[in-house]
Protein backbone atom coordinates (compact mmCIF):
# COMPACT_ATOMS: atom_id res chain seq x y z
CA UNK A 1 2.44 5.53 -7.48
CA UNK A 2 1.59 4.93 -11.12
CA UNK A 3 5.61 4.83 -12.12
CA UNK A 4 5.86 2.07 -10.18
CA UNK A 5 4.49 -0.46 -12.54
CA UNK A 6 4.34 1.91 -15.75
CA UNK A 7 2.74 1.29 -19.49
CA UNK A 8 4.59 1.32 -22.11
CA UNK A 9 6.16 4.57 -22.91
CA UNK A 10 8.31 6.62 -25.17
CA UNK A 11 12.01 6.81 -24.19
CA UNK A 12 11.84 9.89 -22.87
CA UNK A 13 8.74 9.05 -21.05
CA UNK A 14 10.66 6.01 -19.85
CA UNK A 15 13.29 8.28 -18.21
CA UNK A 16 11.32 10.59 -16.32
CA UNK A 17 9.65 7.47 -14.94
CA UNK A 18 13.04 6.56 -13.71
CA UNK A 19 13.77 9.93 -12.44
CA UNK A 20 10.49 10.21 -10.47
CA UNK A 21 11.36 6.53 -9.01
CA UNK A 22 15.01 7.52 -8.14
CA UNK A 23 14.18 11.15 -6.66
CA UNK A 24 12.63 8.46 -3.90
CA UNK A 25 15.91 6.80 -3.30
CA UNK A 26 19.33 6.50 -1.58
CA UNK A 27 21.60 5.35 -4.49
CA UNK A 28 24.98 4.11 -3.49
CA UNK A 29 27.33 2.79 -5.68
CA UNK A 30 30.37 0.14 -4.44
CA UNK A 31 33.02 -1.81 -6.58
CA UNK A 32 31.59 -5.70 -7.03
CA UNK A 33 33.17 -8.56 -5.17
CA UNK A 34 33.84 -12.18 -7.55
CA UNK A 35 35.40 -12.43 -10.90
CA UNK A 36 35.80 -9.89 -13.48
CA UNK A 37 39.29 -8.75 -13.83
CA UNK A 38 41.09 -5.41 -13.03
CA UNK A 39 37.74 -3.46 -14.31
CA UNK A 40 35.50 -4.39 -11.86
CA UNK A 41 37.78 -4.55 -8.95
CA UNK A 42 38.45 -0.55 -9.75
CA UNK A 43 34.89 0.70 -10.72
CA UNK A 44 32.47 1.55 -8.90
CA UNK A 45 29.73 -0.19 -11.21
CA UNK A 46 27.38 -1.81 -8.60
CA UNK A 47 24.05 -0.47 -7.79
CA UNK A 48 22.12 -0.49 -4.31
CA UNK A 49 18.53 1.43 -4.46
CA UNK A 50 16.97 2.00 -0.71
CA UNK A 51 13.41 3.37 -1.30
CA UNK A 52 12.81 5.82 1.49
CA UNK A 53 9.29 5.65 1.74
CA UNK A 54 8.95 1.74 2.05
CA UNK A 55 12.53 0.88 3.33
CA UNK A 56 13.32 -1.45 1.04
CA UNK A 57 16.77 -2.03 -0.84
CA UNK A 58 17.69 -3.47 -3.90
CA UNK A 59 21.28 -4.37 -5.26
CA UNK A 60 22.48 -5.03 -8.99
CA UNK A 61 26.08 -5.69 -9.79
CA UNK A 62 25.83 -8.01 -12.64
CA UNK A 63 26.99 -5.59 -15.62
CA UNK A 64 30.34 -4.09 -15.53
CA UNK A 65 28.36 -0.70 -16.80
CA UNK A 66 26.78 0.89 -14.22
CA UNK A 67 23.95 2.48 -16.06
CA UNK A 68 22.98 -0.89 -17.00
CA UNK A 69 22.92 -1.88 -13.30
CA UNK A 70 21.28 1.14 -12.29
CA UNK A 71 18.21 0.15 -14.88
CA UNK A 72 18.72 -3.35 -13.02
CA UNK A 73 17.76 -2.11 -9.93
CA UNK A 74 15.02 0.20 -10.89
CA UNK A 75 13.07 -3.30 -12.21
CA UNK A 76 14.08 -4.86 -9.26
CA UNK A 77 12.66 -2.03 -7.19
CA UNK A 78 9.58 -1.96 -9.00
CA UNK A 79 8.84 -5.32 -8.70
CA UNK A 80 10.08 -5.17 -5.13
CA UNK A 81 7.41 -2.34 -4.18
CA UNK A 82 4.74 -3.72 -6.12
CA UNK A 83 4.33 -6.81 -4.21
CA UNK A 84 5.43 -5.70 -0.76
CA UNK A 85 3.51 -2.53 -0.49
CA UNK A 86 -0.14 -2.32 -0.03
CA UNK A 87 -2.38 -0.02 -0.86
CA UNK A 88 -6.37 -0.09 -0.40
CA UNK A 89 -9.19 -0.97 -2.98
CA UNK A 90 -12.32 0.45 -3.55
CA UNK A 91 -14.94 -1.60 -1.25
CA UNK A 92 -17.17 -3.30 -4.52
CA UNK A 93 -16.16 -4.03 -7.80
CA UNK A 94 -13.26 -5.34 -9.57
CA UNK A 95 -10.58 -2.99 -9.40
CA UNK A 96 -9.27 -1.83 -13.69
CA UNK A 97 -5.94 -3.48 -13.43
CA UNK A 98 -7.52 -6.91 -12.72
CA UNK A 99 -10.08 -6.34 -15.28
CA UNK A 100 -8.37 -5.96 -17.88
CA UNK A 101 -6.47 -9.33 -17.05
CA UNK A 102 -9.87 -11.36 -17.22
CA UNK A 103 -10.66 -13.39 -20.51
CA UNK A 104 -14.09 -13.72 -21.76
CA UNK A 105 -13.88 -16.80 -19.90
CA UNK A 106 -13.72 -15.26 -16.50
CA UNK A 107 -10.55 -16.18 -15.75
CA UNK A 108 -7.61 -14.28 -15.17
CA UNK A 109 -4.96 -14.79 -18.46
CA UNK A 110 -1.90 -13.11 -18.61
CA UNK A 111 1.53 -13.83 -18.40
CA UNK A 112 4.68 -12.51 -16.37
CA UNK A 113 6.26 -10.68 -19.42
CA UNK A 114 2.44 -8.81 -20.71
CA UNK A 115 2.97 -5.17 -19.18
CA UNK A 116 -0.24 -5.76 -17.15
CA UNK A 117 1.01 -8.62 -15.43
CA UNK A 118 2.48 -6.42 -12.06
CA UNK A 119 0.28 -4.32 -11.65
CA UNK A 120 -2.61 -7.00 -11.83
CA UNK A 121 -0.42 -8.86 -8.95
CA UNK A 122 -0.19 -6.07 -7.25
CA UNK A 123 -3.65 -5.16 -7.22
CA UNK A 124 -4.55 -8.74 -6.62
CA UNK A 125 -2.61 -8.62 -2.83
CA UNK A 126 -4.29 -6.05 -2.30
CA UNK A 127 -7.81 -7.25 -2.60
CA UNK A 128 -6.17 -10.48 -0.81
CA UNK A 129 -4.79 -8.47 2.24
CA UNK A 130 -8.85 -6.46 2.11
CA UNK A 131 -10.03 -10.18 2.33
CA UNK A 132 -7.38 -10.89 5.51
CA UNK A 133 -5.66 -13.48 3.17
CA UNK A 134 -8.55 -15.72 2.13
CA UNK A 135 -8.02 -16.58 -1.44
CA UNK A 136 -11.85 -17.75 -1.35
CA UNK A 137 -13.13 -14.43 -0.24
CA UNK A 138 -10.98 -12.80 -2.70
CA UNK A 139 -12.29 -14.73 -5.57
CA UNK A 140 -15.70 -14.11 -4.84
CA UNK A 141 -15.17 -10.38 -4.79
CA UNK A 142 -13.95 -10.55 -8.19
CA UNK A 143 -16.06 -13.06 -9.56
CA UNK A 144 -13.44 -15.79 -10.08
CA UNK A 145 -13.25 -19.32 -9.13
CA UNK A 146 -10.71 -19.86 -5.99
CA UNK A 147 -9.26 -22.37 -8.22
CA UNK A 148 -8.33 -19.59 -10.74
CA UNK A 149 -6.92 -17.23 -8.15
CA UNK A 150 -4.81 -19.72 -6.65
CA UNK A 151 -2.97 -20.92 -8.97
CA UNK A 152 -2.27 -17.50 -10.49
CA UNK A 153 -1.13 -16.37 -7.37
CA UNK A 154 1.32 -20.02 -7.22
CA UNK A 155 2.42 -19.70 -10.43
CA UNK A 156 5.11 -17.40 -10.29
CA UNK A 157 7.75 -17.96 -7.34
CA UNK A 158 8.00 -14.04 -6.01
CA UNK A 159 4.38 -13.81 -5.70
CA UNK A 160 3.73 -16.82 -4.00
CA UNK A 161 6.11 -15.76 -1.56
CA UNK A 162 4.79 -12.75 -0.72
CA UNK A 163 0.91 -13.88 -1.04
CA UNK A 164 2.17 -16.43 2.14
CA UNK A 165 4.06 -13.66 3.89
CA UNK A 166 0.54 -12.27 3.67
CA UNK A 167 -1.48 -15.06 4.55
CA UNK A 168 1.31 -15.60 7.37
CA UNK A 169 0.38 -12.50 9.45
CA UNK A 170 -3.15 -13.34 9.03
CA UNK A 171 -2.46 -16.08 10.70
CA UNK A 172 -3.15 -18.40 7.55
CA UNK A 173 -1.56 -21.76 5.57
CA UNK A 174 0.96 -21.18 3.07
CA UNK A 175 -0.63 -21.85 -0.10
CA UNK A 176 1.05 -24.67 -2.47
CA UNK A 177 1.25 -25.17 -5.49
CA UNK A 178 -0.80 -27.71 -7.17
């Protein structure tokens, strides 16, 4: 599921990433409702993505191209799949994606736009659904301060939603920001 959240590649590279990721879709196109003019009312141009495995859909319909939409909806997809769908974690240790997101000050530093940032919130749910949502229990496990994790996991609005939607069927507080 590497292609989900993938490194920096060549262009090629890039594309079969995008071919592995669509090969696991429904992809509809539709002509875009609002403003535009007489193009968009008789293109098809908009994008929906439904990943089979996982169920969920995606939409893009802001471009008037739809191979720019289509690359919309892949990021939206990835994103999408990297914080809804869970995987398990090795019982000890601090999995490599978080890792490499810890400064020599043991805290975790990186931003939404570094190429490590998704799949270090990814892996962080992960650890946080192991833990049944408690952001203490999480922290311990990878040697941060619950401080830390919390507000990295508040900091940015999609992740905060789905680390309550987590917390939520543990039967847990929303966390808030600060």
């Amino acid at each position: 599921m590497s292609y989900y959240y993938p490194k920096p590649q060549t262009a090629e590279g890039d594309a079969a990433l995008n071919a592995a990721l669509l090969a696991e879709c429904e992809v509809s196109t539709y002509r875009a409702s609002g403003p535009g003019g007489q193009h968009r009312n008789k293109v098809e141009s908009a994008v929906r993505l439904r990943h089979r495995g996982s169920g969920i859909t995606v939409i893009a319909e802001e471009s008037r191209l739809q191979a720019e939409n289509k690359v919309r909806a892949l990021k939206r997809l990835r994103l999408a799949l990297a914080l809804r769908v869970r995987n398990p974690v090795a019982a000890e240790g601090v999995p490599e994606a978080i890792a490499v997101c810890i400064g020599k000050d043991g805290r975790l530093k990186v931003g939404r736009r570094d190429q490590r940032y998704l799949p270090c919130a990814s892996t962080l749910l992960d650890v946080l659904s192991a833990h049944k949502g408690s952001v203490s229990a999480a922290a311990a496990r990878l040697g941060l301060t619950t401080g830390n994790l919390s507000s990295f996991l508040t900091n940015d609005d999609d992740l905060m939603l789905e680390t309550n939607r987590l917390r939520a069927g543990f039967e847990l507080k929303p966390l808030r920001r600060n």
